[in-house]
C-alpha atoms as a PDB file:
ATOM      1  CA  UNK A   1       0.000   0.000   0.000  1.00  0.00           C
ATOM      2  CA  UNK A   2       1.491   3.658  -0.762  1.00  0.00           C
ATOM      3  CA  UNK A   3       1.413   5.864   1.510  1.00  0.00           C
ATOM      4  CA  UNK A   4       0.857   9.875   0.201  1.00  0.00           C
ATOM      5  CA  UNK A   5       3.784  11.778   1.423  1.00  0.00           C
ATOM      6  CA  UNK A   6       2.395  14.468   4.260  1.00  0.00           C
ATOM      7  CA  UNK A   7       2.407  18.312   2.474  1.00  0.00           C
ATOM      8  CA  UNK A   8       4.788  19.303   5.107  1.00  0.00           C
ATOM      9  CA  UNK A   9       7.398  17.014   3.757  1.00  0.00           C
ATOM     10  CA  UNK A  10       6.885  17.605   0.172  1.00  0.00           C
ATOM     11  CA  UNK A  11       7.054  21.771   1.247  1.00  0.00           C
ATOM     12  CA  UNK A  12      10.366  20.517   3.012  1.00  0.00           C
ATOM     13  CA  UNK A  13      12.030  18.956   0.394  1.00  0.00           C
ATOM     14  CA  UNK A  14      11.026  21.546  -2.243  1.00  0.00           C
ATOM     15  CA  UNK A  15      12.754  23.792   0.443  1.00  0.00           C
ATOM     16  CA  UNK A  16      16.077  21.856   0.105  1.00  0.00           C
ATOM     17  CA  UNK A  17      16.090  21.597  -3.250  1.00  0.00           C
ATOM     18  CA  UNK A  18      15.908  25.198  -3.791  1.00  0.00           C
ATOM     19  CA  UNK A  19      18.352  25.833  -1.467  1.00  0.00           C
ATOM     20  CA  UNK A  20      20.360  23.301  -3.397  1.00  0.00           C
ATOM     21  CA  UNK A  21      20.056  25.179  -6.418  1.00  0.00           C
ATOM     22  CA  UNK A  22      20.389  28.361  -5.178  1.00  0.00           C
ATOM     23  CA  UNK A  23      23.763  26.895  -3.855  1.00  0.00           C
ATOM     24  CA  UNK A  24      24.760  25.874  -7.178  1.00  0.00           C
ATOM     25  CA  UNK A  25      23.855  28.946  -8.457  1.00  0.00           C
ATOM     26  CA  UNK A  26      26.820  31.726  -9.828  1.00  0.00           C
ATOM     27  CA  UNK A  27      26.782  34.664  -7.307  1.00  0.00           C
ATOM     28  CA  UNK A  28      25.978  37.637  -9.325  1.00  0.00           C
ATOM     29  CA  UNK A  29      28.744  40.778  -8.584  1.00  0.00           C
ATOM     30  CA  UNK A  30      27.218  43.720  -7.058  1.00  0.00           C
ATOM     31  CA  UNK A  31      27.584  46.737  -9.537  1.00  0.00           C
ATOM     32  CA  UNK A  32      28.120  49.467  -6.805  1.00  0.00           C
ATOM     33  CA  UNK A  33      30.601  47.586  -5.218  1.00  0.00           C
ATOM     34  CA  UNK A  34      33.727  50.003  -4.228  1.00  0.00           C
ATOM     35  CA  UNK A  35      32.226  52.988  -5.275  1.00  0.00           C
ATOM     36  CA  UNK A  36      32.526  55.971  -3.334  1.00  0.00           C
ATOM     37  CA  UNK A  37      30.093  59.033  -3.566  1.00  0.00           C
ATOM     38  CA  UNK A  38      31.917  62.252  -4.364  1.00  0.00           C
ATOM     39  CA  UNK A  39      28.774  64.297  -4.245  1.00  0.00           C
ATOM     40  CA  UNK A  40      26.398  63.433  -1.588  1.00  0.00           C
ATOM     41  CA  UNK A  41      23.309  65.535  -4.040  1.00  0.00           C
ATOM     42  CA  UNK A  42      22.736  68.539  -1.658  1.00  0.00           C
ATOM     43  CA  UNK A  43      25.916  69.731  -0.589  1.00  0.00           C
ATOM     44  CA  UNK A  44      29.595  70.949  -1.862  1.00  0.00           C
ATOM     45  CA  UNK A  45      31.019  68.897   1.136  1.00  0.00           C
ATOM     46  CA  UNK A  46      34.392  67.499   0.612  1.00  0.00           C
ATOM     47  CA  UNK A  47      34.744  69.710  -2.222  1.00  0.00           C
ATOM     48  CA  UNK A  48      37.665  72.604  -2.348  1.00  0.00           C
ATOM     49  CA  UNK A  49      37.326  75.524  -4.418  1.00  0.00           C
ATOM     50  CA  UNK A  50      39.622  77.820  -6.374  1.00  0.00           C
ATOM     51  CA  UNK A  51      39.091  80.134  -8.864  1.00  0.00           C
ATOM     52  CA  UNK A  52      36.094  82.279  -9.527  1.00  0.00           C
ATOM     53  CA  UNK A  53      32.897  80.381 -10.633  1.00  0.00           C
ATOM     54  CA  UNK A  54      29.975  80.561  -8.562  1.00  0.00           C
ATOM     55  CA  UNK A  55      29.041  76.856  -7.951  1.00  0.00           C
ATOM     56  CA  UNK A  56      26.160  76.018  -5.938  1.00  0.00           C
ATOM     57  CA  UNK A  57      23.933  73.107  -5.709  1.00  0.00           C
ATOM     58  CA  UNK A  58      20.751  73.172  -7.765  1.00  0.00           C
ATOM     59  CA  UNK A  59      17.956  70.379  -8.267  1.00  0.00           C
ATOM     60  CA  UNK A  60      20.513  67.783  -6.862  1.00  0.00           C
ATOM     61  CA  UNK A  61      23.137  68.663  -8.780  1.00  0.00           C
ATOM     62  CA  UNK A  62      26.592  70.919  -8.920  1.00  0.00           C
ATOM     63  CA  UNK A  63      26.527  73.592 -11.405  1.00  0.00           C
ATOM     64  CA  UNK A  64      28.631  76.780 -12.627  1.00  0.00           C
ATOM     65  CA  UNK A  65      27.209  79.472 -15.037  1.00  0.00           C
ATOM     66  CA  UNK A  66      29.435  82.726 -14.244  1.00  0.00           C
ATOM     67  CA  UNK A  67      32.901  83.627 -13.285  1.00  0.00           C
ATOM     68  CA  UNK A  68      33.221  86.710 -11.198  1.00  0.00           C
ATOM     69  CA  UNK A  69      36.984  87.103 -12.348  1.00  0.00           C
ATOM     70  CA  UNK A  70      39.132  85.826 -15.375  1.00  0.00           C
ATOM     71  CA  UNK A  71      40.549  82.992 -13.312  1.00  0.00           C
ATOM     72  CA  UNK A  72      38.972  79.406 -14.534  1.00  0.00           C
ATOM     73  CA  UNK A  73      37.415  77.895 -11.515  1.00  0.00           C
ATOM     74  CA  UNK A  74      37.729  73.869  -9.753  1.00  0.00           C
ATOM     75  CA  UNK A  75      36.189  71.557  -7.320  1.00  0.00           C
ATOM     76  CA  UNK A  76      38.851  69.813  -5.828  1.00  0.00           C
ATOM     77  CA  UNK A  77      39.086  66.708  -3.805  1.00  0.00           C
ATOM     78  CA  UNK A  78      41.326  67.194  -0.971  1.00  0.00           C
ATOM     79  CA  UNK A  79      42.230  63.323  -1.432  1.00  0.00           C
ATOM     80  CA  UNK A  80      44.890  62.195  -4.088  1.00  0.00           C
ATOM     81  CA  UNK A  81      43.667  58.678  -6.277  1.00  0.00           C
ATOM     82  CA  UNK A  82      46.768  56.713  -7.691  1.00  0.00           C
ATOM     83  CA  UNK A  83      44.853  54.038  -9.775  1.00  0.00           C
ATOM     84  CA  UNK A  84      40.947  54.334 -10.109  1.00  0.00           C
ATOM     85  CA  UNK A  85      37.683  54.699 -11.940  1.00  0.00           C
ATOM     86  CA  UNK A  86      35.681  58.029 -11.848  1.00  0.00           C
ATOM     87  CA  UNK A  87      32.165  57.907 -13.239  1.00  0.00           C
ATOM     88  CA  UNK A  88      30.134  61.166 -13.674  1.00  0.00           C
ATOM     89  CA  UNK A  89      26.795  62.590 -15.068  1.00  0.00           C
ATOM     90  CA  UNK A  90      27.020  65.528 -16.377  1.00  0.00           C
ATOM     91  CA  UNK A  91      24.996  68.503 -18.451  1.00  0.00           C
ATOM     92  CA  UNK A  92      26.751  70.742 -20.613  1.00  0.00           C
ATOM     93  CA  UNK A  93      25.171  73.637 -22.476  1.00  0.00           C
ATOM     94  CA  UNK A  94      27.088  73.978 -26.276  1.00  0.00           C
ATOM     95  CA  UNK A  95      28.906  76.722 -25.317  1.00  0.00           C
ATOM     96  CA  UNK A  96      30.246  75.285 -22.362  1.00  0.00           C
ATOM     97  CA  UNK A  97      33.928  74.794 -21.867  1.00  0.00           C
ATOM     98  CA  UNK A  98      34.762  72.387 -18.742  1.00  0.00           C
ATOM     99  CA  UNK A  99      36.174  69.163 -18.065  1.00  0.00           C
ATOM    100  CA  UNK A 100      36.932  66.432 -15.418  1.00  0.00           C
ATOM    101  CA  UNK A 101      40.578  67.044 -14.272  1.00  0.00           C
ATOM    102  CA  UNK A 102      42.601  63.933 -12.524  1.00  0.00           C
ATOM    103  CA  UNK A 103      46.451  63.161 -10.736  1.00  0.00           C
ATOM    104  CA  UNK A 104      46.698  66.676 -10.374  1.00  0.00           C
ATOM    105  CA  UNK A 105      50.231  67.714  -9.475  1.00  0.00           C
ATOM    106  CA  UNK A 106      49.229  71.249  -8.300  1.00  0.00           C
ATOM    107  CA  UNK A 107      45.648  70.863  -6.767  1.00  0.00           C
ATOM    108  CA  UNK A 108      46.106  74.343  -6.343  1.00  0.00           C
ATOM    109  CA  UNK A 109      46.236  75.678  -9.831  1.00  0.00           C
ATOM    110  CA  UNK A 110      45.016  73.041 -11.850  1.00  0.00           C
ATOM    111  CA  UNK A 111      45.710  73.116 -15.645  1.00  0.00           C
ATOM    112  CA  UNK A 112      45.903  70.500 -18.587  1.00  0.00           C
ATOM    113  CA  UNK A 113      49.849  70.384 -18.203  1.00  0.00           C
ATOM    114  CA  UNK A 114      49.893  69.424 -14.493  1.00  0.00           C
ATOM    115  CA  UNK A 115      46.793  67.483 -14.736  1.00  0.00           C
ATOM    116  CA  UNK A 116      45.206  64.847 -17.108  1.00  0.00           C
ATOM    117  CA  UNK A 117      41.685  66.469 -18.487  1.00  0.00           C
ATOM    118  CA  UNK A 118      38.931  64.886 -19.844  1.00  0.00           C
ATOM    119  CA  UNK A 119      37.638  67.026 -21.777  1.00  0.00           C
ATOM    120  CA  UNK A 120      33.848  68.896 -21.920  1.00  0.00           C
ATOM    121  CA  UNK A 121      34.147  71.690 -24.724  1.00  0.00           C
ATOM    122  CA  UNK A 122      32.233  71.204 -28.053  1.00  0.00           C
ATOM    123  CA  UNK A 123      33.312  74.370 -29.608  1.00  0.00           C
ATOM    124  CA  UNK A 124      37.113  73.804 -28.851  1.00  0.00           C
ATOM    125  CA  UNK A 125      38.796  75.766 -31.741  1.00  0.00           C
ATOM    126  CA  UNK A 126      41.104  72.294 -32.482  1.00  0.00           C
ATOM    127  CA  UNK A 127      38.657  69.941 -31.720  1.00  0.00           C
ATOM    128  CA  UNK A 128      40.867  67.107 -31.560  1.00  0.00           C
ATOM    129  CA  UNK A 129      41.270  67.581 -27.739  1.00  0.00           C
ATOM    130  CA  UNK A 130      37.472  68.543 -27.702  1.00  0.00           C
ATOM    131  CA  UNK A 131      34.574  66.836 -25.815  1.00  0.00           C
ATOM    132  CA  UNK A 132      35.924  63.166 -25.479  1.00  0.00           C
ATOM    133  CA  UNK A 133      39.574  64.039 -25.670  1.00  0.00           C
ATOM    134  CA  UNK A 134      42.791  63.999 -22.954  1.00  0.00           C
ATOM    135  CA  UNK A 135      44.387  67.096 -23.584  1.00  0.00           C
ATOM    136  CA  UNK A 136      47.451  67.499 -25.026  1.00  0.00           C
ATOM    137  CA  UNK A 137      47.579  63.570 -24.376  1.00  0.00           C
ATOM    138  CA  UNK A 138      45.088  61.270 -26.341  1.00  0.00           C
ATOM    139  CA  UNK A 139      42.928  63.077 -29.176  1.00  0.00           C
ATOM    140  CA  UNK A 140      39.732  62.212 -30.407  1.00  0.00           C
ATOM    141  CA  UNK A 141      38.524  61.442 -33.717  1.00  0.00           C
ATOM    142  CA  UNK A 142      35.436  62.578 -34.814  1.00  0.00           C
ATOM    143  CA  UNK A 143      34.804  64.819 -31.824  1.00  0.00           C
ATOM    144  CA  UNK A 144      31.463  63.619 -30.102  1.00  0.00           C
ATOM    145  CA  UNK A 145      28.692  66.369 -28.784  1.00  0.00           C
ATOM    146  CA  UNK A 146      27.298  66.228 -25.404  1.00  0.00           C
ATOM    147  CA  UNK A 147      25.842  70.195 -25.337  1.00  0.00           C
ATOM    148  CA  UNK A 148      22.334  70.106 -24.257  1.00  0.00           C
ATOM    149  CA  UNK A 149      21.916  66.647 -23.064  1.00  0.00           C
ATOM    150  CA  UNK A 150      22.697  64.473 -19.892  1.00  0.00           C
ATOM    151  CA  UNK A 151      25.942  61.908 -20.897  1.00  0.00           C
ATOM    152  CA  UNK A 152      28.016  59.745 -18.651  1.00  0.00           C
ATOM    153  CA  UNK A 153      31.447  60.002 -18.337  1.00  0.00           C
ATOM    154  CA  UNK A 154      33.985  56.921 -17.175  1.00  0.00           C
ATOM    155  CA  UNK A 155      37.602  57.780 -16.591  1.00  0.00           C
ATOM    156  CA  UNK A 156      40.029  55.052 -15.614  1.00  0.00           C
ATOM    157  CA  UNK A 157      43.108  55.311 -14.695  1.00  0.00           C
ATOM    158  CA  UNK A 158      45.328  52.515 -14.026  1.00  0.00           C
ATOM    159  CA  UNK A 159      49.117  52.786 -14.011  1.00  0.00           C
ATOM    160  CA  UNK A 160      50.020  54.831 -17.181  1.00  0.00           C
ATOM    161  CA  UNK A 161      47.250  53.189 -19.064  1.00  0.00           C
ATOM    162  CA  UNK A 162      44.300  56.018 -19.135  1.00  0.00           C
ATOM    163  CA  UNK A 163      40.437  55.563 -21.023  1.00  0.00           C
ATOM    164  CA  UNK A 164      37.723  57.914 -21.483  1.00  0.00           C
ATOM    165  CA  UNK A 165      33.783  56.104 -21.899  1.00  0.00           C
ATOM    166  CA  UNK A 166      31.241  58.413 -22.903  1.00  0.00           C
ATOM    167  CA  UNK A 167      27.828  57.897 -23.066  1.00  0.00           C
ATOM    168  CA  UNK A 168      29.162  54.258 -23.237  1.00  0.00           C
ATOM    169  CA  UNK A 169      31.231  54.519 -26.361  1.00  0.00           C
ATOM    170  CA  UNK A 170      35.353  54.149 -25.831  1.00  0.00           C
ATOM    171  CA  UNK A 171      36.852  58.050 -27.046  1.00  0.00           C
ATOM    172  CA  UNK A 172      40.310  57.200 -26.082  1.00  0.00           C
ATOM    173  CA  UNK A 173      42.698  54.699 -24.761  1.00  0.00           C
ATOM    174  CA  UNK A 174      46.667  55.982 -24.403  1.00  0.00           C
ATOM    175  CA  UNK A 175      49.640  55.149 -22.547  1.00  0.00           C
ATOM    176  CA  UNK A 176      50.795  58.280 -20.308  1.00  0.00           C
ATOM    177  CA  UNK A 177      53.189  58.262 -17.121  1.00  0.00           C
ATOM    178  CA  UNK A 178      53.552  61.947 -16.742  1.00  0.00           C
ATOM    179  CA  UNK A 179      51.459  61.988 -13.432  1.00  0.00           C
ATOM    180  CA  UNK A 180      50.759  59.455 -11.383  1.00  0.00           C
ATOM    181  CA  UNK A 181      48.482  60.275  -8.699  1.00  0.00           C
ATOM    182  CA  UNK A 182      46.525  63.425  -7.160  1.00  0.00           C
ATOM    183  CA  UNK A 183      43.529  64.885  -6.748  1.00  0.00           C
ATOM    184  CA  UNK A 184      39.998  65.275  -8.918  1.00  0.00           C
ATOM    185  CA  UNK A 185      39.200  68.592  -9.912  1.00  0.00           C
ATOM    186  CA  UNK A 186      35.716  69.324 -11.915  1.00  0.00           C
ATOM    187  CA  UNK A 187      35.675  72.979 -13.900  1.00  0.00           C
ATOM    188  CA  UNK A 188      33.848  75.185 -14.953  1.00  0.00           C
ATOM    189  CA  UNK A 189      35.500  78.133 -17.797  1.00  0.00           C
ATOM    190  CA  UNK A 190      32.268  78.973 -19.874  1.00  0.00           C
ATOM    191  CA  UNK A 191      28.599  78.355 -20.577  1.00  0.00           C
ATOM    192  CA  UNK A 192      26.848  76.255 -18.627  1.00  0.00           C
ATOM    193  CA  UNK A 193      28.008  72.908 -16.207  1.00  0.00           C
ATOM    194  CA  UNK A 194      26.391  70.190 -14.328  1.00  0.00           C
ATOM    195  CA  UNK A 195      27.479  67.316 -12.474  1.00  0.00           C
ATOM    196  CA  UNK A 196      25.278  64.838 -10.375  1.00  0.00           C
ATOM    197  CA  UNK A 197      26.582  60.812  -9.197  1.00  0.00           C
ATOM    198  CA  UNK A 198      30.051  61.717  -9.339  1.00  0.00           C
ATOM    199  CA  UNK A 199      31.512  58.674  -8.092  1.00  0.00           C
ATOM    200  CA  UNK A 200      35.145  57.429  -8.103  1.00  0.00           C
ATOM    201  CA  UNK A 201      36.558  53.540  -7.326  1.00  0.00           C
ATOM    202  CA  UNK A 202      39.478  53.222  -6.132  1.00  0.00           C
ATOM    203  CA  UNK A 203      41.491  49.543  -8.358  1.00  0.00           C
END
């Protein structure tokens, strides 16, 4: 005679068998794993300034639209990153002219000779080290357009290898060991600028 197996056994051993396959299972990586928020959305906390742009904190995000002096003005981290990833969303009017700076030597007075700068300027009069460029370092070819429109920038620097994603498309890939570590600095020169998730992982 067979006997029906109770419904608290069957629940039991479908139990175990999801657990078994759950075990067998390939543990999926967490995507903000190692990230660490730059920009905590309301606040210019852990930022330093220099130069003369009036950043502020608008609608969750950082933004520049004047100078009140000639001087071209930075965020700066007061930390220094050797070997990371930096991930940004920015907004950048057409005429802007801006750029996220990294291993600056002179935190300071930061500039495309003591720092590598990814560039944000459409209208760059040699557009080569435009929007999508490394200054002076890695051109880009065509230039790509981010006025007027959200994008997503991705720098990574590891040893002297250096790469610039945006809006998920690969602008540049070079081999530089001019600097090797220092601070972040986001500017603002012209137009209009605006930064939100600015994150950075340290590799």
């Amino acid at each position: 005679m067979t006997h029906p197996i109770p419904r608290i056994a069957r629940l039991a051993a479908a139990a175990a068998i999801g657990l078994g396959l759950t075990a067998c299972a390939p543990m999926m990586p967490n995507p903000s794993a190692g990230w660490q928020a730059l920009f905590d959305g309301s606040t210019l906390n852990g930022w330093k300034r220099t130069g003369d742009g009036n950043w502020r904190v608008e609608g969750g995000a950082i933004v520049a639209d004047a100078k009140t002096g000639p001087v071209n003005a930075f965020l700066v981290t007061p930390q220094s990153y050797k070997d990371f990833e930096i991930r940004a969303e920015f907004w950048s009017s057409p005429d802007a002219n801006s750029g996220i700076f990294v291993r600056c030597a002179d935190p300071a007075n930061p500039t495309d000779q003591n720092c590598y700068e990814a560039n944000i300027f459409d209208l760059r009069p040699e557009p080569k080290y435009g929007t999508g460029a490394i200054v002076n370092v890695a051109a880009v070819d065509p230039m790509p357009k981010a006025g007027g429109k959200w994008n997503t920038y991705v720098v990574t620097a590891r040893g002297s290898e250096l790469t610039l994603v945006l809006n998920g498309v690969q602008t540049v890939k070079v081999s530089d060991s001019k600097l090797a570590n220092g601070p972040v600095a986001l500017q603002y020169a012209a137009g209009t600028i605006k930064f939100r998730k600015v994150e950075i992982r340290p590799l």
